[in-house]
N, C-alpha and C. Protein backbone atom coordinates (compact mmCIF):
# COMPACT_ATOMS: atom_id res chain seq x y z
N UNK A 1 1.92 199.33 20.14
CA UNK A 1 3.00 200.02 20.84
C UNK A 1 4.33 199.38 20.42
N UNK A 2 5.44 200.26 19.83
CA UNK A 2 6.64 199.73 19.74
C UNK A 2 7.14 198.61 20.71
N UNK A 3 8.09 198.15 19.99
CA UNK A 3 8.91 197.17 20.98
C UNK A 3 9.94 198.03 22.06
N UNK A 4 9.70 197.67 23.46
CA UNK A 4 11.11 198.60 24.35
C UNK A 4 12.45 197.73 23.79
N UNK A 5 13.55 198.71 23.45
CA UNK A 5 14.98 197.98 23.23
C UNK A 5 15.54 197.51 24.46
N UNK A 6 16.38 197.05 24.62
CA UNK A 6 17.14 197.08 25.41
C UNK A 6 18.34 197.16 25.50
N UNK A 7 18.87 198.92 25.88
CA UNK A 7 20.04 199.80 25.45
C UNK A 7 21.33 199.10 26.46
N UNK A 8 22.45 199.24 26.15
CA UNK A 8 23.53 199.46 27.18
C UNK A 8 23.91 201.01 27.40
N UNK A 9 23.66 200.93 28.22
CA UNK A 9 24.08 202.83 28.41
C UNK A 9 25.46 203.01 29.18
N UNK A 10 26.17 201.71 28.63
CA UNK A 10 27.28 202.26 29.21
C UNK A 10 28.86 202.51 28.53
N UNK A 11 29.57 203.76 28.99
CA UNK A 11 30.73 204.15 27.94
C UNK A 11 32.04 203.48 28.63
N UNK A 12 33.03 203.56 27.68
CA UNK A 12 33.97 203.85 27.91
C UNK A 12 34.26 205.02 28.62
N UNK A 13 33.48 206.12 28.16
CA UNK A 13 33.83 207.49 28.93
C UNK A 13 33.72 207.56 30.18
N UNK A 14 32.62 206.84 30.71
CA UNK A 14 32.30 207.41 32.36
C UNK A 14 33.05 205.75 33.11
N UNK A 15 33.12 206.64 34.20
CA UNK A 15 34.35 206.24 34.79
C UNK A 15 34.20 206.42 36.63
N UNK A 16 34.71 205.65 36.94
CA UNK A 16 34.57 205.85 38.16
C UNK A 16 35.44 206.99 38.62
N UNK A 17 35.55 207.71 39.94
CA UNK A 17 37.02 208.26 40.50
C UNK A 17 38.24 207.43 40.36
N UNK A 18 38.42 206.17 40.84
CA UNK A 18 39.22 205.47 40.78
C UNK A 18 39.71 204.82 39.56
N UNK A 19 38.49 204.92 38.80
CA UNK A 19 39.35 204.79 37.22
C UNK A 19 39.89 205.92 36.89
N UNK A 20 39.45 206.84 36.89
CA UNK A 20 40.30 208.10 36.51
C UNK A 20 41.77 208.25 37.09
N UNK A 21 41.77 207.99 38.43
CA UNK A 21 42.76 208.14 39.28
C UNK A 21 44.05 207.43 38.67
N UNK A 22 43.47 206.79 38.45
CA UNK A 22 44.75 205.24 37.46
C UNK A 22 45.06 205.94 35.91
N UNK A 23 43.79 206.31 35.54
CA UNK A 23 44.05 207.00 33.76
C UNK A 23 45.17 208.55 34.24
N UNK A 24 45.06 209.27 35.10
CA UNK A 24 45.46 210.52 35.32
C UNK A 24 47.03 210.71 35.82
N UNK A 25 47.51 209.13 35.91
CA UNK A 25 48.86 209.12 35.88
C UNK A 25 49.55 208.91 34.49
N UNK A 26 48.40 208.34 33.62
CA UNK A 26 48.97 207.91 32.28
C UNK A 26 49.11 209.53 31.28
N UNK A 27 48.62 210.55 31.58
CA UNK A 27 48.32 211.81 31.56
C UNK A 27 49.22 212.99 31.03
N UNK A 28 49.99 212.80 30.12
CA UNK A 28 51.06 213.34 29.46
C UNK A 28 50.96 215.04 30.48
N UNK A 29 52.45 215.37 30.95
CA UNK A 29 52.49 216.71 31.63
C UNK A 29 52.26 217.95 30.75
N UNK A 30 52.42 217.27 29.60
CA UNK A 30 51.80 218.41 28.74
C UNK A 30 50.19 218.77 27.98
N UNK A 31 49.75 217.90 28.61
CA UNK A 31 48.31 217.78 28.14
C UNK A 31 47.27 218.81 29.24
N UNK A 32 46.54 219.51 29.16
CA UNK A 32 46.19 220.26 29.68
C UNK A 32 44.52 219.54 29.83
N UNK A 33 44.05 219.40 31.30
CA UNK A 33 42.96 218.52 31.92
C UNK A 33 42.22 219.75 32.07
N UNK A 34 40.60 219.80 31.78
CA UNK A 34 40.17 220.71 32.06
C UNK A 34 38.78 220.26 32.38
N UNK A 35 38.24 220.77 33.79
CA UNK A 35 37.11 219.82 34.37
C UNK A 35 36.15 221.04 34.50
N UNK A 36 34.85 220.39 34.38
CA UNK A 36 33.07 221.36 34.32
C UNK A 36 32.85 220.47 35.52
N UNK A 37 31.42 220.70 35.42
CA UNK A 37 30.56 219.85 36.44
C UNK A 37 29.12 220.61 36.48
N UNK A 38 27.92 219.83 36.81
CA UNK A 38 26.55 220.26 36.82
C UNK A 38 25.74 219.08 37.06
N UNK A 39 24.65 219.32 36.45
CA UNK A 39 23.14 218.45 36.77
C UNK A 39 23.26 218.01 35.42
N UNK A 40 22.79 218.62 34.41
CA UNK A 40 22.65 218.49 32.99
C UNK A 40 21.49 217.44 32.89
N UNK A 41 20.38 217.94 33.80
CA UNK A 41 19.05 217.26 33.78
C UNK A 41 18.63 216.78 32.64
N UNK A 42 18.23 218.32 31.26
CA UNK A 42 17.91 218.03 30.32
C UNK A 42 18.76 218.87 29.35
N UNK A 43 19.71 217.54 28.78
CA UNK A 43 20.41 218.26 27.52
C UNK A 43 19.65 219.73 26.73
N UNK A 44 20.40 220.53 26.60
CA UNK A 44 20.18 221.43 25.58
C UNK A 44 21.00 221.98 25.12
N UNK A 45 21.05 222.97 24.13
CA UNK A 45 22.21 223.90 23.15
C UNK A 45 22.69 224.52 24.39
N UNK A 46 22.16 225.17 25.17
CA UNK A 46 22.91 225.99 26.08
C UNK A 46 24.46 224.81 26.90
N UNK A 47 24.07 223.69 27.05
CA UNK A 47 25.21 223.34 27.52
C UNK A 47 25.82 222.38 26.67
N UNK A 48 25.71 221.89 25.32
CA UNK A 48 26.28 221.85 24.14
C UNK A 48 27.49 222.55 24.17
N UNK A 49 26.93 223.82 24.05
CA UNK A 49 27.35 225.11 23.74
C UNK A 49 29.02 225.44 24.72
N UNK A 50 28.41 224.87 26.08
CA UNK A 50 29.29 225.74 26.93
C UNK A 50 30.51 224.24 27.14
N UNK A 51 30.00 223.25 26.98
CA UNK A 51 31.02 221.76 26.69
C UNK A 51 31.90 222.01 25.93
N UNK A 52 31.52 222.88 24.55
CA UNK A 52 32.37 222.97 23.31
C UNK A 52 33.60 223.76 24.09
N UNK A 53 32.86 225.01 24.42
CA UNK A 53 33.93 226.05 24.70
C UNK A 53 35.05 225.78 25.90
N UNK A 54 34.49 225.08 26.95
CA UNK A 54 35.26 224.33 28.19
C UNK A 54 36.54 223.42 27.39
N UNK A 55 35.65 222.75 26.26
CA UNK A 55 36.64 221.77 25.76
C UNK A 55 38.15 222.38 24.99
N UNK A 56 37.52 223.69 24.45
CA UNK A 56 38.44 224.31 23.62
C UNK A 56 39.87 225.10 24.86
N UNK A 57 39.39 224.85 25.60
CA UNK A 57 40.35 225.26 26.96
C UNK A 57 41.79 224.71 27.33
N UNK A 58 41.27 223.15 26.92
CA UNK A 58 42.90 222.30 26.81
C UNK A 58 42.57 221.18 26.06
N UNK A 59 42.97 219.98 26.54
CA UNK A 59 42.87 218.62 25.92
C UNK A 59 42.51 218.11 26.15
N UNK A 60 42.00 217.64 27.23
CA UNK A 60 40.75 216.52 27.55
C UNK A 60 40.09 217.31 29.01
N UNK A 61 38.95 217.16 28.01
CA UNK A 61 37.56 217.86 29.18
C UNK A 61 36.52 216.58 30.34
N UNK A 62 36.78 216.98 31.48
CA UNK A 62 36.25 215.51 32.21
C UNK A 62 35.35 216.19 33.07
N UNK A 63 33.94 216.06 32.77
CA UNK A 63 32.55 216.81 33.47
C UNK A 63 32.21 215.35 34.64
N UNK A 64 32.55 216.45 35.68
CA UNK A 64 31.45 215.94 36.88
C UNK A 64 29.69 215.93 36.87
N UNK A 65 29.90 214.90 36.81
CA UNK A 65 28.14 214.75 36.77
C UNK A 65 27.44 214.63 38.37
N UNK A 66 26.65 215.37 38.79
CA UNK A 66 25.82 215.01 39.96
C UNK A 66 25.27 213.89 39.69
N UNK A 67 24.97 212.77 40.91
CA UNK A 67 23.86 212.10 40.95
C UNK A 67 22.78 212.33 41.07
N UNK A 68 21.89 210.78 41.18
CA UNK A 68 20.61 211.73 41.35
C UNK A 68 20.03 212.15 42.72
N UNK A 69 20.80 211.63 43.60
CA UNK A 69 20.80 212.26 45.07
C UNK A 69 21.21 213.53 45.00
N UNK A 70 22.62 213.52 44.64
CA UNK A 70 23.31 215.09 44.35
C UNK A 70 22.06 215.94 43.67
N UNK A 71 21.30 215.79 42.65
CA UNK A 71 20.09 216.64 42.23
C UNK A 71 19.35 216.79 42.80
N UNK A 72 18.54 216.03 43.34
CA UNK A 72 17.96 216.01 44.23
C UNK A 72 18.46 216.78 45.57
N UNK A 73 18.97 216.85 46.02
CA UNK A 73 19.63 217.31 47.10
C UNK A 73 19.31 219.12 46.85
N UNK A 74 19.71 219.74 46.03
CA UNK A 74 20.06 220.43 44.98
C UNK A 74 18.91 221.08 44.70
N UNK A 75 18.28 220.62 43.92
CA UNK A 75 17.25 221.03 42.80
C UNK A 75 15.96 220.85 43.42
N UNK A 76 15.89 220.03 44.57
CA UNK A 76 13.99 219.97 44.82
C UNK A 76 14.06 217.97 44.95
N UNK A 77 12.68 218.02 44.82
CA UNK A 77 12.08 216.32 45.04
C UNK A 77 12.09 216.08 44.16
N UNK A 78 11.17 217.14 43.01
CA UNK A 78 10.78 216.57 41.23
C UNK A 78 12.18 216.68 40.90
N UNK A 79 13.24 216.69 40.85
CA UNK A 79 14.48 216.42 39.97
C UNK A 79 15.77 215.46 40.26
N UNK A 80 16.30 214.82 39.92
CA UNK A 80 16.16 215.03 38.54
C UNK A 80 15.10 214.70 37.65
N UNK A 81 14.50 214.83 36.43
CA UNK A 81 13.88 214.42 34.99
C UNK A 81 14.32 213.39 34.98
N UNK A 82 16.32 213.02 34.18
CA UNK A 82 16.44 212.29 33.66
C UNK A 82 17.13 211.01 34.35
N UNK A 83 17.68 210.42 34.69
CA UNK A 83 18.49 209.33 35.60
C UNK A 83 19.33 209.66 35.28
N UNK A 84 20.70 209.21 36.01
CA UNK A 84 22.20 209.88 36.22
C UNK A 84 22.76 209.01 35.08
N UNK A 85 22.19 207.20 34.71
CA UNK A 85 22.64 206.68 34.10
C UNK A 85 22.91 206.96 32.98
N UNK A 86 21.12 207.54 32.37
CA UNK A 86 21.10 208.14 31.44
C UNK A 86 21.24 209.35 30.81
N UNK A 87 21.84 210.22 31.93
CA UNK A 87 22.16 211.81 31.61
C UNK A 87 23.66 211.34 31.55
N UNK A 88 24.16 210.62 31.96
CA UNK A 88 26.00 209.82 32.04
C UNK A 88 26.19 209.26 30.57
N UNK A 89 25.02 208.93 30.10
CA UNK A 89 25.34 207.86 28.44
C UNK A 89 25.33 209.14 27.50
N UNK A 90 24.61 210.15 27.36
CA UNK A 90 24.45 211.42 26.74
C UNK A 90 25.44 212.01 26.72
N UNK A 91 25.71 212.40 27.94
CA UNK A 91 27.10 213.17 27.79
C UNK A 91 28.19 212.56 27.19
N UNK A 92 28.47 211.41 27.21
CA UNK A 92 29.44 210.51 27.01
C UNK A 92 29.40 210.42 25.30
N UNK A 93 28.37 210.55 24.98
CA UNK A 93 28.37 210.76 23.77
C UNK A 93 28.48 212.19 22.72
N UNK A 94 28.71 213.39 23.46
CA UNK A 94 29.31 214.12 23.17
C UNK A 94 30.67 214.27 22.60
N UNK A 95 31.45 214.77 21.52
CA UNK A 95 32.80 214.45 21.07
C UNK A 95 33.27 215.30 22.22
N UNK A 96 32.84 216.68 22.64
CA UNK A 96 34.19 217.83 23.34
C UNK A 96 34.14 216.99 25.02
N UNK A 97 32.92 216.09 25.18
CA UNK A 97 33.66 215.34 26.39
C UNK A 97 34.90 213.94 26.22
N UNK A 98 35.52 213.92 27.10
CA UNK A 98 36.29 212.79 27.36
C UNK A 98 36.52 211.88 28.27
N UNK A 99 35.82 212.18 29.70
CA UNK A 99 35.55 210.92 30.54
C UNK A 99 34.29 211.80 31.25
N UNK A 100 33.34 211.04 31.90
CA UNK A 100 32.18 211.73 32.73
C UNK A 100 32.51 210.80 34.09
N UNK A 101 32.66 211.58 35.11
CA UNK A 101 32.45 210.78 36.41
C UNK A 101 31.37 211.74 37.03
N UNK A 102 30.64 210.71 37.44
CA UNK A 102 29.57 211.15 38.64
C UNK A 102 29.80 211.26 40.13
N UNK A 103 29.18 212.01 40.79
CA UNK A 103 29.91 212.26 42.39
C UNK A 103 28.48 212.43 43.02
N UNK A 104 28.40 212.23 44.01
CA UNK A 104 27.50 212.31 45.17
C UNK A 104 27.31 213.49 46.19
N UNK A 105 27.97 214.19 46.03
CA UNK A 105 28.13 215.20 47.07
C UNK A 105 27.40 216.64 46.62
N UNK A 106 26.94 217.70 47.18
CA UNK A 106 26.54 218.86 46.66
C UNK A 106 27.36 219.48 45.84
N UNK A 107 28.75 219.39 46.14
CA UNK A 107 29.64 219.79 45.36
C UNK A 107 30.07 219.00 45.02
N UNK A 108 31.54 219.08 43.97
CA UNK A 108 32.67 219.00 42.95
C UNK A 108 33.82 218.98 44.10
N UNK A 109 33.67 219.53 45.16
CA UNK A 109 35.54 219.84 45.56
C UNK A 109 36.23 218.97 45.91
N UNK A 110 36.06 217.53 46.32
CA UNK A 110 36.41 216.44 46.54
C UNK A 110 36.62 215.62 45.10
N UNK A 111 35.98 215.61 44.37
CA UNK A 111 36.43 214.98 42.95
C UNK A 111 37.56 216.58 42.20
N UNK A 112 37.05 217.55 42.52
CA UNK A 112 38.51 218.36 41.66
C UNK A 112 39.61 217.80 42.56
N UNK A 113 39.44 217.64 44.03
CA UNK A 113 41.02 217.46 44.23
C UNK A 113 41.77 216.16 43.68
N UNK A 114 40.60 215.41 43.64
CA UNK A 114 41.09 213.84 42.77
C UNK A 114 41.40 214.25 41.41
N UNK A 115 40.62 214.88 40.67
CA UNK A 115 41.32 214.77 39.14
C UNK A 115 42.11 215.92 38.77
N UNK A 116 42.59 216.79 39.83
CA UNK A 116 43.82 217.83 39.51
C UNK A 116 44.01 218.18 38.10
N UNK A 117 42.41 219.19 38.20
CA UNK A 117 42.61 220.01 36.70
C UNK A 117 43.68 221.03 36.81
N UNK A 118 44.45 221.07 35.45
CA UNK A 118 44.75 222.71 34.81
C UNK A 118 43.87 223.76 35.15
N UNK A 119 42.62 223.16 34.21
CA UNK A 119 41.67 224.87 34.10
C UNK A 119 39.94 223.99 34.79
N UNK A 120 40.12 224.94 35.41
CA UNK A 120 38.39 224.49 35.86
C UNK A 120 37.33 225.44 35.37
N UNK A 121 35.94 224.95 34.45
CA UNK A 121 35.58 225.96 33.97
C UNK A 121 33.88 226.36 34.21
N UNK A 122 33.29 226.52 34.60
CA UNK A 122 32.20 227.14 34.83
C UNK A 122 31.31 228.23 34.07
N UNK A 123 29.77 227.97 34.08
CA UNK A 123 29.19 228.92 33.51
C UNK A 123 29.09 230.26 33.79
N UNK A 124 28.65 231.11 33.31
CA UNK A 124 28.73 232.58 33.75
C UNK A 124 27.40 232.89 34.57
N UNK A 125 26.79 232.05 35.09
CA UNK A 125 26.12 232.19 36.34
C UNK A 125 26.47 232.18 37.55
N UNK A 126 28.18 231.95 37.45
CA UNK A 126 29.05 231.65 38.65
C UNK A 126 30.34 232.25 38.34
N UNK A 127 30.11 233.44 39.60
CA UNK A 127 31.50 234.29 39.52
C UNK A 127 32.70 233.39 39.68
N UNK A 128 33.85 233.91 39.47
CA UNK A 128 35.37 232.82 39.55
C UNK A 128 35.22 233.21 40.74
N UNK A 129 34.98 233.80 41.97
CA UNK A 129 34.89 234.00 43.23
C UNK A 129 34.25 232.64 44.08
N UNK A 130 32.93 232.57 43.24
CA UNK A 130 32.02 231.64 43.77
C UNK A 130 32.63 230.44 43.50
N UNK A 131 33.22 229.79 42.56
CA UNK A 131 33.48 228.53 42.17
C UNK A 131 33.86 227.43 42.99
N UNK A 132 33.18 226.74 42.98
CA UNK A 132 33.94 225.14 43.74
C UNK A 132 34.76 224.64 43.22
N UNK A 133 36.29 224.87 44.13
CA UNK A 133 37.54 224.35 44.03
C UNK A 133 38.24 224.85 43.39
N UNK A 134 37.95 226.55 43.34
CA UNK A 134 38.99 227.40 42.81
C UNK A 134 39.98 227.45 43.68
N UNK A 135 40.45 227.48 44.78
CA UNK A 135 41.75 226.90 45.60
C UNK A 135 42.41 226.01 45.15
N UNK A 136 41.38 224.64 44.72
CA UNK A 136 42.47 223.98 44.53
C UNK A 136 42.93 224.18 43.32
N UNK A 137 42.57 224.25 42.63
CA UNK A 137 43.18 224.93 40.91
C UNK A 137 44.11 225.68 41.18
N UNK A 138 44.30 227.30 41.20
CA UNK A 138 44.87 228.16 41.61
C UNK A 138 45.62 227.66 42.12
N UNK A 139 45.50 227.11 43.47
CA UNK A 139 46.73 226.58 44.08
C UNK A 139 47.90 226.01 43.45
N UNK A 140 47.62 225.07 42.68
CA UNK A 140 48.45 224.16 41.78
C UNK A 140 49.19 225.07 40.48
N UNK A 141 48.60 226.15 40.39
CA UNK A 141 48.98 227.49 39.14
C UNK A 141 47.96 227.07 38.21
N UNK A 142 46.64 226.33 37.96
CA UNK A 142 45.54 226.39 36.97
C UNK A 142 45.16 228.01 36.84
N UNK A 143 44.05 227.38 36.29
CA UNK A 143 42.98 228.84 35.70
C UNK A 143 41.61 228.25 35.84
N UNK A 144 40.91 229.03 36.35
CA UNK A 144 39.55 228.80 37.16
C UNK A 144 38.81 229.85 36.18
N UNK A 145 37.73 229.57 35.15
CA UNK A 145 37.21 230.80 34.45
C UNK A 145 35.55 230.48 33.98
N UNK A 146 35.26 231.58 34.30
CA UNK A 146 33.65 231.38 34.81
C UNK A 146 33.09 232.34 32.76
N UNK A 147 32.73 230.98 31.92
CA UNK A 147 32.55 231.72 30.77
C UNK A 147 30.98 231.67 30.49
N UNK A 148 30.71 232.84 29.34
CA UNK A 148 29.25 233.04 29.15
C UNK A 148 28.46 232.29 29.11
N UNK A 149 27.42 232.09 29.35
CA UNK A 149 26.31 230.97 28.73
C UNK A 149 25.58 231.58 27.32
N UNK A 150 24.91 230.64 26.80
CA UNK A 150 24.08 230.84 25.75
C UNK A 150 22.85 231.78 25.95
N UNK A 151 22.70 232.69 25.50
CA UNK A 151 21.36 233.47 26.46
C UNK A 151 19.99 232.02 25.90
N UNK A 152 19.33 232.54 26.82
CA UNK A 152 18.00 231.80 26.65
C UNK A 152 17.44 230.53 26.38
N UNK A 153 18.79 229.90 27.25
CA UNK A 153 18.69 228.60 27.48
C UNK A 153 18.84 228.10 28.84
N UNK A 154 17.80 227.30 29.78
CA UNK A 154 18.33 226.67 30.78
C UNK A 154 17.38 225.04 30.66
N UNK A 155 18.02 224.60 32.21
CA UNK A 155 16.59 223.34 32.01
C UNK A 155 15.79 223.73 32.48
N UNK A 156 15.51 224.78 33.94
CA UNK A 156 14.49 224.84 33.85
C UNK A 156 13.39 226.02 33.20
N UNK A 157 14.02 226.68 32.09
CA UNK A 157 12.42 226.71 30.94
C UNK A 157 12.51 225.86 30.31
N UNK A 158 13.02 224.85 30.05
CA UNK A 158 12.44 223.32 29.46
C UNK A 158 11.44 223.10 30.32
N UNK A 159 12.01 223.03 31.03
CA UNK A 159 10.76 222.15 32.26
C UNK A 159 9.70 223.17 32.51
N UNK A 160 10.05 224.09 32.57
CA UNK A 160 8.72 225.17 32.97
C UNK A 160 7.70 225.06 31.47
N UNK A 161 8.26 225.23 30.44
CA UNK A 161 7.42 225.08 29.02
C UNK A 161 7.15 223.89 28.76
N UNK A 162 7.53 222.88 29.18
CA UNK A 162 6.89 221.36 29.22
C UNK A 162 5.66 221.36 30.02
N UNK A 163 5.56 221.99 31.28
CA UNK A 163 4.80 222.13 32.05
C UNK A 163 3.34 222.99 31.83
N UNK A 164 3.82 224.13 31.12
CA UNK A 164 2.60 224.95 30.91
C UNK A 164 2.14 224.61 29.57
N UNK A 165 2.75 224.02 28.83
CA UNK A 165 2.09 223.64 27.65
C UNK A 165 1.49 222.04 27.78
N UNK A 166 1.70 221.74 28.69
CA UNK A 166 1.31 220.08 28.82
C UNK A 166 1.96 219.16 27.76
N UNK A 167 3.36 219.26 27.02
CA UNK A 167 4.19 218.58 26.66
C UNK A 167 3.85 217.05 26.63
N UNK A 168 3.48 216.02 26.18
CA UNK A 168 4.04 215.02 26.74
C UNK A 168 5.16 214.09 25.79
């Protein structure tokens, strides 16, 4: 059996609230902040995909990550899959992200009011109606925009085809 490494999984990118809070004054008024948020249990193209396009929105893209309470909470008992630590080092290693903070809560609306995006952006499984913390966006004059997903990608048919095929 291989040797286990022993990784640091930790970035520069992810960040507490309160680090952000301190970076978001340094924050040029012309730079346009544009915040996601999800589970992102198990990486795939589908949210690759939708990171790129969020990112292409303004200038620095900062994804709320659920914990794994927040997933849990959320998603069932079996989830999350992956640990927050390690779904936090992944993302972070994405180029179209630029800081990942994790939050605890079912929602985002308490961390959007802390990092006072421009554009808040969401998948197209979620009307701009539905969105958490389209008030506060809007409010401020942002743009709240709920864009396509990738067809035929989620986590859970990962997980469902891990499952019926006995994956290991």
């Amino acid at each position: 059996m291989p040797e286990k490494l022993n990784i640091d999984l930790n970035s520069p990118k992810i960040l507490s609230v309160d680090e952000f809070e301190k970076i978001r004054s340094n924050i040029g008024a012309d730079q346009k902040i544009v915040f996601t948020n999800g589970c992102f249990d198990i990486l795939h193209a589908g949210h690759v995909d939708l990171l790129a396009r969020a990112k292409a929105q303004g200038d620095i893209l900062v994804l709320g990550l659920n914990s794994d309470q927040s997933v849990h909470s959320i998603k069932g008992e079996k989830r999350p899959v992956v640990s927050q630590q390690q779904r936090a080092f992944v993302l972070a290693g994405l180029a179209s992200l630029d800081f990942v903070i994790v939050f605890d809560e079912d929602t985002p609306y308490e961390l959007i009011k802390k990092v006072q995006p421009d554009v808040l952006v969401k998948g197209g499984d979620w009307t701009v109606d539905n969105i958490v913390g389209r008030d506060v966006v809007e409010g401020r004059g942002g743009v709240v925009l709920s864009l396509p997903l990738l067809p035929g990608y989620s986590t859970t048919s990962v997980i469902r085809f891990i499952r019926e095929n006995e994956v290991e």
